[in-house]
Each structure stands twice: as structure tokens, then as C-alpha cells.
Protein backbone atom coordinates (compact mmCIF):
# COMPACT_ATOMS: atom_id res chain seq x y z
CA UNK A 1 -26.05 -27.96 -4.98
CA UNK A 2 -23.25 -30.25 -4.97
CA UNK A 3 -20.11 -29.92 -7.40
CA UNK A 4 -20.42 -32.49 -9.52
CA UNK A 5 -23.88 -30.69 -10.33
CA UNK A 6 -22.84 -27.28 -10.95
CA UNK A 7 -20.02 -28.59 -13.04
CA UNK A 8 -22.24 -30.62 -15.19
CA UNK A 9 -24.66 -27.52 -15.99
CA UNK A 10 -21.73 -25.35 -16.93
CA UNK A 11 -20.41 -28.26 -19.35
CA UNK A 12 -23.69 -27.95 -20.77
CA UNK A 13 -23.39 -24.48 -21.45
CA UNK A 14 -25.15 -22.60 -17.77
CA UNK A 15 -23.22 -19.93 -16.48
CA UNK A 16 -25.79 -18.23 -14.02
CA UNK A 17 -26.03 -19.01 -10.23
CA UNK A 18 -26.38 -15.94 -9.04
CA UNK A 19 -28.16 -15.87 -5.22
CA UNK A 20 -27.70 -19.61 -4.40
CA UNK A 21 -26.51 -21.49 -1.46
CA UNK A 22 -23.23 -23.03 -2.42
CA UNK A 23 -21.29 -23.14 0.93
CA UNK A 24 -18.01 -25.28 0.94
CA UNK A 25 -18.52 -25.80 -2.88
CA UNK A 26 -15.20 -27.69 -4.11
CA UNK A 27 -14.43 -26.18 -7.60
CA UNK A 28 -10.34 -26.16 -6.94
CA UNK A 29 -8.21 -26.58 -10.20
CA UNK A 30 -11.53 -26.31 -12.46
CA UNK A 31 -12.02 -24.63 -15.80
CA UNK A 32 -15.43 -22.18 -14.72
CA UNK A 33 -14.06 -18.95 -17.12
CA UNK A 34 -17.21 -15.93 -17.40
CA UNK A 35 -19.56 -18.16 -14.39
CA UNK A 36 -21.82 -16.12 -12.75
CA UNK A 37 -21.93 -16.30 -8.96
CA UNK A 38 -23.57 -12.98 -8.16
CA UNK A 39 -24.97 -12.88 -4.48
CA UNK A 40 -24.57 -16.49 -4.03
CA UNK A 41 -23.57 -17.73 -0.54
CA UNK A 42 -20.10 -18.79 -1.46
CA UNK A 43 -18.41 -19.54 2.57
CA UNK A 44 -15.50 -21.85 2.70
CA UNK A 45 -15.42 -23.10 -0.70
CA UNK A 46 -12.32 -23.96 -2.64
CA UNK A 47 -11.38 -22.09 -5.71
CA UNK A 48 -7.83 -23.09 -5.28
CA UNK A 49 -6.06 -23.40 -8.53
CA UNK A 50 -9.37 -22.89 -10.26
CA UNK A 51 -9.35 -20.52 -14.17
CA UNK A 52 -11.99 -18.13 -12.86
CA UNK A 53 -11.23 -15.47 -15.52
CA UNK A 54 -14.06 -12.91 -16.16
CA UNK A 55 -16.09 -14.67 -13.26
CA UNK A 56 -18.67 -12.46 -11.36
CA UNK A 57 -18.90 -12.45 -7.56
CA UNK A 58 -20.31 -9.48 -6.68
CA UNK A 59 -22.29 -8.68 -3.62
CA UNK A 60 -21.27 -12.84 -2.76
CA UNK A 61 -20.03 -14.43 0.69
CA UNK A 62 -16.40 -15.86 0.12
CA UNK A 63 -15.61 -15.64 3.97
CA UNK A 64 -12.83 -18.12 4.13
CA UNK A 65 -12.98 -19.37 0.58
CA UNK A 66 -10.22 -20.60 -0.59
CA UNK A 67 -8.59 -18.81 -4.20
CA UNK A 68 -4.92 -19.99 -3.60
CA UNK A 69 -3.44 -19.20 -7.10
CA UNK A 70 -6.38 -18.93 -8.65
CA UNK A 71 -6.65 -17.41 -12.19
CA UNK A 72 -8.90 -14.49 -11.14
CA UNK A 73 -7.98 -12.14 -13.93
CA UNK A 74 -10.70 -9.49 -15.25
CA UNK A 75 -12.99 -11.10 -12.21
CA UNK A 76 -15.50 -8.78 -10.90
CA UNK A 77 -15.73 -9.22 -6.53
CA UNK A 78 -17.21 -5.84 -5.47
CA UNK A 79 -19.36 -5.34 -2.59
CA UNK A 80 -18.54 -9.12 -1.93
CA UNK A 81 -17.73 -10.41 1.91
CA UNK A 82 -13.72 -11.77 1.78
CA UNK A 83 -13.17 -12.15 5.08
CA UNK A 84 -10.45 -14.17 6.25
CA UNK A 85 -10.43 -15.14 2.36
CA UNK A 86 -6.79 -16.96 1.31
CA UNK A 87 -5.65 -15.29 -2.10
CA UNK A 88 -2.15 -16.12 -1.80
CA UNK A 89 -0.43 -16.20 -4.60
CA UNK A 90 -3.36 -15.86 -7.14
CA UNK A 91 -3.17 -13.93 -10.75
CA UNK A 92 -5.87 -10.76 -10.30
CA UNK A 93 -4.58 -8.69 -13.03
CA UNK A 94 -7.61 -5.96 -13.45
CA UNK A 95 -9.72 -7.50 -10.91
CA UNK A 96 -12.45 -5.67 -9.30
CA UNK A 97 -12.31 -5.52 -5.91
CA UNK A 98 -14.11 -2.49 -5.04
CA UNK A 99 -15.93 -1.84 -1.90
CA UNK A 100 -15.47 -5.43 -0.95
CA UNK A 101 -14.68 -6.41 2.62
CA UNK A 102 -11.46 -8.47 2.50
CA UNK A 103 -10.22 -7.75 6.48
CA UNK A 104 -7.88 -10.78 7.64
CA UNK A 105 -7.49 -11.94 4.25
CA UNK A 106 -4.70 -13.59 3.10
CA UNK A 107 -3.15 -11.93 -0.18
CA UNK A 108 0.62 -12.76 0.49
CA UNK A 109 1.75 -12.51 -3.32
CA UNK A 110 -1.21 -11.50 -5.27
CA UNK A 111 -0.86 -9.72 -8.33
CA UNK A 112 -3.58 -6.67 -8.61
CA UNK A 113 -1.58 -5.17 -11.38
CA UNK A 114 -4.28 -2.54 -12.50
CA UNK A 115 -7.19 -3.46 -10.14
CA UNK A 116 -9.69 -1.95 -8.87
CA UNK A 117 -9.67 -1.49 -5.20
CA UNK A 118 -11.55 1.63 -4.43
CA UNK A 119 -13.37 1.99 -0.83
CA UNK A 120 -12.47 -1.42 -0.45
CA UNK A 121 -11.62 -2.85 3.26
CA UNK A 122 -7.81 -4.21 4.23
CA UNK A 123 -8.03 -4.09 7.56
CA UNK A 124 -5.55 -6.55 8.87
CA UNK A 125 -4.69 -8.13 5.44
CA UNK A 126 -1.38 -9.99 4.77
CA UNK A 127 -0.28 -8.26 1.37
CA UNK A 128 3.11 -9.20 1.95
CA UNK A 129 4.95 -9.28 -1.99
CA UNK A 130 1.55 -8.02 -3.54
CA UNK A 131 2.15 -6.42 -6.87
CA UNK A 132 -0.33 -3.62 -6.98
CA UNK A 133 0.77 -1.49 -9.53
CA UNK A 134 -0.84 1.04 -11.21
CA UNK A 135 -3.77 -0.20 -9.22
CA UNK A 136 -6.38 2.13 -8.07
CA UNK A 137 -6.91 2.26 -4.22
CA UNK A 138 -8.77 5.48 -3.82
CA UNK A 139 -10.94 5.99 -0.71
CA UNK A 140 -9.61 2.14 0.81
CA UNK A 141 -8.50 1.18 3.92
CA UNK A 142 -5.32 -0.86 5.03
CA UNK A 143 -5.40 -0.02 8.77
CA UNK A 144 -3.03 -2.82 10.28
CA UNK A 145 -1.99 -4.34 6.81
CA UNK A 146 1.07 -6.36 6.20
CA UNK A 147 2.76 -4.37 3.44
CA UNK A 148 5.95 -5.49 3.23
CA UNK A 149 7.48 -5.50 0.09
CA UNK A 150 4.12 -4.49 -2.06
CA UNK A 151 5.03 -3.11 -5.08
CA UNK A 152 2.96 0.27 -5.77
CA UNK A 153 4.03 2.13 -8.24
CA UNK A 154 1.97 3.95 -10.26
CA UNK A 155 -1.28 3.76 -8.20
CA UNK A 156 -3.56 5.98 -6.92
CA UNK A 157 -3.60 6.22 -3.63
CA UNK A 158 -5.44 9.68 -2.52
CA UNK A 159 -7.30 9.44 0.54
CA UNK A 160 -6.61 5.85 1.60
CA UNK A 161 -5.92 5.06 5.09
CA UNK A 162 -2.70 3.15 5.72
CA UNK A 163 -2.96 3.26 9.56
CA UNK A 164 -0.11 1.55 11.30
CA UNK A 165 0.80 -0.12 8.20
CA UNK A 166 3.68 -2.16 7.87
CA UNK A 167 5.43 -1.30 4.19
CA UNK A 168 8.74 -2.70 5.06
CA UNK A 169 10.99 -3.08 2.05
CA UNK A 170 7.93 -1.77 -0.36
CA UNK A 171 8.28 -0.27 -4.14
CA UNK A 172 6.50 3.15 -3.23
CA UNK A 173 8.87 5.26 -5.79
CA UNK A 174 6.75 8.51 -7.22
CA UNK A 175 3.92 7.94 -4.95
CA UNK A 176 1.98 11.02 -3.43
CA UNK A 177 1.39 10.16 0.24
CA UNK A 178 0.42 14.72 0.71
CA UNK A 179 -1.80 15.57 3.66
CA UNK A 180 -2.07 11.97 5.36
CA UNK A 181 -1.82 10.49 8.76
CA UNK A 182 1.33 7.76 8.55
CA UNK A 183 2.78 8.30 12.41
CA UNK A 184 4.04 4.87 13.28
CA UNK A 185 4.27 3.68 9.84
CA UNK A 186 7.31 1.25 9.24
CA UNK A 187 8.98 2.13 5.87
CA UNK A 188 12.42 0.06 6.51
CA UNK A 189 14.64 -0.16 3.65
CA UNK A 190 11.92 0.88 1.26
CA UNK A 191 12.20 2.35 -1.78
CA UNK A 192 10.88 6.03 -1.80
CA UNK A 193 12.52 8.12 -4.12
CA UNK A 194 10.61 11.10 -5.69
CA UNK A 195 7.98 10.30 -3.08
CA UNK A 196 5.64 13.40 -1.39
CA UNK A 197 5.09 13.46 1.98
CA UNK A 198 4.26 17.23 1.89
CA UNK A 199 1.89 18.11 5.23
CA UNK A 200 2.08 14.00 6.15
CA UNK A 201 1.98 13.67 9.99
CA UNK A 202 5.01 10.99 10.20
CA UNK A 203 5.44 11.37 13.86
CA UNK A 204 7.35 7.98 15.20
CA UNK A 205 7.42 6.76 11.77
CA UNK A 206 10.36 4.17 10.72
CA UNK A 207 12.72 4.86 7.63
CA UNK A 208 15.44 3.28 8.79
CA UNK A 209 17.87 2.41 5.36
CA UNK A 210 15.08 3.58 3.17
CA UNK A 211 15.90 5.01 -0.40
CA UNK A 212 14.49 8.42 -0.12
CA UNK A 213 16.92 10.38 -2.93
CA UNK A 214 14.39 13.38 -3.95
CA UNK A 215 11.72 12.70 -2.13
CA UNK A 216 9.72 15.97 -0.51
CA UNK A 217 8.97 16.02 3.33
CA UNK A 218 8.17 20.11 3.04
CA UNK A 219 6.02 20.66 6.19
CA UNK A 220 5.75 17.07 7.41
CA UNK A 221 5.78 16.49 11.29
CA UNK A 222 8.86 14.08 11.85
CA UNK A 223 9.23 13.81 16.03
CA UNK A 224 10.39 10.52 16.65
CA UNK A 225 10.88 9.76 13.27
CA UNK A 226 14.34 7.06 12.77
CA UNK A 227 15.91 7.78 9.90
CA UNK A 228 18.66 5.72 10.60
CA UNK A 229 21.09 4.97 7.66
CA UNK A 230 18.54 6.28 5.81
CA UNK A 231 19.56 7.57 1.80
CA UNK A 232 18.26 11.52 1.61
CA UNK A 233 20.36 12.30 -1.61
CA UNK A 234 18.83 15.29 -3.22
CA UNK A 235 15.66 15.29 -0.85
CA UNK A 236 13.99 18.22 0.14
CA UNK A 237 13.30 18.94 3.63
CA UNK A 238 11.62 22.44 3.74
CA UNK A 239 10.26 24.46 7.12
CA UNK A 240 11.04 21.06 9.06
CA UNK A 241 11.97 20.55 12.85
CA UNK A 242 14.79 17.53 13.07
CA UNK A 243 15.47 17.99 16.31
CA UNK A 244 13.54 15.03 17.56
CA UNK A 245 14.53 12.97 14.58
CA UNK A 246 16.90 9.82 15.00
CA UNK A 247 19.56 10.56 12.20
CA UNK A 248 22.40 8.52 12.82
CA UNK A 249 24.45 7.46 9.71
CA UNK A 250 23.05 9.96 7.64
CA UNK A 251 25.07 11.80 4.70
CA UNK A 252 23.24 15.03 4.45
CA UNK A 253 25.38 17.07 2.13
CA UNK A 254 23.06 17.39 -0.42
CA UNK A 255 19.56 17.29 1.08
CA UNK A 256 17.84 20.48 1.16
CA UNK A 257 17.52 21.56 4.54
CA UNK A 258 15.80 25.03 3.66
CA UNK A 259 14.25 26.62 6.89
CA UNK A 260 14.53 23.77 9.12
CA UNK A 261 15.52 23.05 12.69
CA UNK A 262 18.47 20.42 12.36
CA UNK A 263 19.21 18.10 15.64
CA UNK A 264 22.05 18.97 17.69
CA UNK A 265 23.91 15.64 16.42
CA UNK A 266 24.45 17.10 13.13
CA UNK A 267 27.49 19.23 12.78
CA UNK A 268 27.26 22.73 10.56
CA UNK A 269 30.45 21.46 8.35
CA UNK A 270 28.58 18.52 6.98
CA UNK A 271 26.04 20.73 5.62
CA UNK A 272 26.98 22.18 2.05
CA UNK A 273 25.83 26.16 1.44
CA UNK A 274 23.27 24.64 -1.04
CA UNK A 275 21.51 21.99 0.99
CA UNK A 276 20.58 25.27 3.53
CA UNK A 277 19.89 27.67 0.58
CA UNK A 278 16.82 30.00 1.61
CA UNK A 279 14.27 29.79 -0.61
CA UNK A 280 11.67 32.12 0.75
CA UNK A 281 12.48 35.00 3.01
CA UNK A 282 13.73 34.22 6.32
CA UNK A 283 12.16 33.60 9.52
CA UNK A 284 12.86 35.58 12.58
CA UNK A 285 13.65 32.90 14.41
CA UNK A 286 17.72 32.47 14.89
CA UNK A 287 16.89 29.01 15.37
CA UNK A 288 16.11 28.27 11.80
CA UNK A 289 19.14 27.07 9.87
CA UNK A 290 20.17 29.26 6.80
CA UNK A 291 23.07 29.67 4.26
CA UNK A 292 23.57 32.73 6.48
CA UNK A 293 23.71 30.80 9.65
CA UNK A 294 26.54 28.65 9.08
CA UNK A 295 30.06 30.16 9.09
């Protein structure tokens, strides 16, 4: 079907083409609000600039369709194939994008505010800017995402995989990151504070002049970690070994340092009697710092 066609039948009132063959359609900058594209074989075709609110694409090929600001609000796209799909800079507020495959998209910009993005697939997608809050992102994967400077507050994030994700300069503030694998993940300058990382294997991980004021890192594993200029203002590092962290530039004062193994850089006068306050009874250990510890 050609696009003069299909924009002829939805003047005349047809919104269904569900399961059709509409590869390299050209609909950019069109008007095709509540269409129904359901299944259809969708590859390289041009959405750009296109009001596509309420528009259903589930279970469709879109690899390498084009949705460059796009009005995509309240659009349903799950189960659909996204690959190497551009959505930079398009308006998704609510959008469904649930177990689609979007791997190698590009999303540089998006807004997702409130979407729906469970068990959906990020491998390798540019979400660089992407304002994804209060979005839900249960049970998805970003493995080798651009992050940098996504804005996430408020979303639900439990059980996704952010493997060697890049969330550079990222809103993450109040996030619960408890129990997850983020070794190698870069979190420069971002904002963190009142984040959990309770249990969170951040072995090599990068916070260098991140905002972490009262952010919990009881438990975490932290060897390699850079924390580099980092902000720890009221943050609460509890049963943790420092000794392999980089902590250069670092005003500890008030972090909690309850039970934890502090590297050899950090002199005992910079730490205040309630940053090493014991909280639970003490180890055996002489190793483990303590009020009792420092003279």
C-alpha cells in the first residue's frame, strides 16, 4: 500500500491495518491520531514528526523506522520489533513499550514520563537526556545503554538489569538500586541522594563528583570503586571494606562509617565520633573502625 492510499482511507474515516505489509511507508509530519497498525510489517518507514497519539503498534516491525519527534503519547508498542528504531527527541508520555525489543535504538531525548517499559529490551540504546520518570521499568534490560543524564526519578526499577550502563550525570535521587549487579557502572557527577545500594555489587564502579548526601551503601561490595570528589554528606556506609576504594577529595566528617574498614589514606582526625558510632555490637575484628577505635 502506498501513502497516499492509506492516508486517503483514514480521511475517510479507516483506522485498521493491522497485519499488512507497509515497509518504508512515508507518514512523517501526518495527522494518523488512534490508527491501528497491529502486526503490520512497519521496517524503515518514517513517522518523523508524525501526531501518532493513541496509535497501536503492537506485536509490529519498526526496525529502523523513523519516529524523530513524533507525538507518540498514550501509543501502545508492546511486543513490537524497534530495532535500531530513531526516537530521538519524540513526546511518549504513557507510552507502552512493554516487552518490545528496542536494542540499538536511538532514544537520545525521549520523554517516557510514566511509560510502560516492563521486560522490555535496551540493549545498547542511546537514552542519553531521556526523561523517564515515574516510569515503570520492572523486569527490563539496559545492558550497554547510554544513560547519561536520564532523568529517573520516581520509577520502578526492581529487577532490571543495567549491565555496564553508562548513567553519567543522571537524576537517580530516591531510587532503590538493593541486591543488584552495577560493577563497572559509571555514575559521574550524578545525582544520588537518598539512593539504596544496600547488598549492590559496585565493584569498579565510577562515582566520581556524584551527589550521594544520604544515600545507603550498607553491605555493598565497593573494591575498585572511585569515589573521587565524590559528596557523601550524611551517607551511610555500614559493615563496608574501603580499603580498595579510590577516595581522594572526600570530606567524610559526617558519613556514617559504622563497622567498616576505612583505606589507609584516610586519617582518624577527619572522622567525627558520630560518623563511626556502633550501631550493632562490635566485631572481633580490631580492624573494624569504631567510636572506640579512634583516640
Amino acid at each position: 500500500m502506498r501513502s497516499q492510499d492509506l492516508l486517503r482511507l483514514y480521511e475517510e474515516g479507516y483506522r485498521d491495518f493491522t497485519g499488512l505489509s507497509l515497509q518504508g511507508l512515508d507518514l512523517g509530519g501526518h495527522i494518523l491520531v488512534d490508527v491501528n497498525f497491529a502486526q503490520s510489517d512497519l521496517t524503515g518507514a518514517n513517522f518523523s514528526r508524525a501526531f501518532l497519539t493513541k496509535a497501536n503498534f503492537s506485536e509490529a516491525t519498526l526496525r529502523q523506522a523513523n519516529f524523530q519527534f513524533a507525538k507518540v503519547s498514550d501509543a501502545c508498542f508492546s511486543a513490537a520489533t524497534l530495532t535500531k528504531a530513531n526516537f530521538q527527541g519524540a513526546f511518549a508520555v504513557r507510552t507502552n513499550l512493554s516487552l518490545a525489543s528496542l536494542s540499538g535504538a536511538n532514544m537520545a531525548h525521549i520523554n517516557l514520563r510514566a511509560g510502560q517499559l516492563t521486560q522490555a529490551n535496551f540493549t545498547g540504546t542511546n537514552l542519553t537526556g531521556a526523561n523517564l520518570r515515574n516510569a515503570d521499568l520492572r523486569s527490563s534490560r539496559f545492558a550497554w545503554a547510554n544513560m547519561a543524564g536520564v532523568r529517573l526519578i520516581g520509577a520502578n526499577i526492581s529487577d532490571t538489569d543495567f549491565t555496564n550502563v553508562r548513567l553519567d550525570d543522571a537524576f537517580l535521587n530516591g531510587l532503590k538500586f538493593s541486591d543488584m549487579d552495577l560493577s563497572g557502572v559509571s555514575f559521574h557527577s550524578a545525582r544520588l541522594k537518598g539512593v539504596s545500594f544496600r547488598r549492590v555489587d559496585l565493584t569498579a564502579a565510577n562515582f566520581e563528583h556524584a551527589s550521594l548526601q544520604n544515600s545507603q551503601f550498607t553491605q555493598a561490595r565497593l573494591a575498585g570503586a572511585n569515589f573521587e570528589s565524590a559528596h557523601v554528606h550524611k551517607a551511610k556506609f555500614f559493615q563496608i571494606d574501603l580499603r580498595r576504594v579510590k577516595a581522594q577529595n572526600i570530606d567524610w566528617s559526617d558519613a556514617q562509617l559504622t563497622e567498616s574498614l576505612l583505606p589507609a589514606s584516610l586519617p582518624p582526625a577527619s572522622l567525627s565520633s558520630e560518623s563511626l558510632q556502633a550501631d550493632l555490637p562490635l566485631p572481633q575484628s580490631p580492624q573494624w573502625v569504631t567510636a572506640w577505635s579512634v583516640s
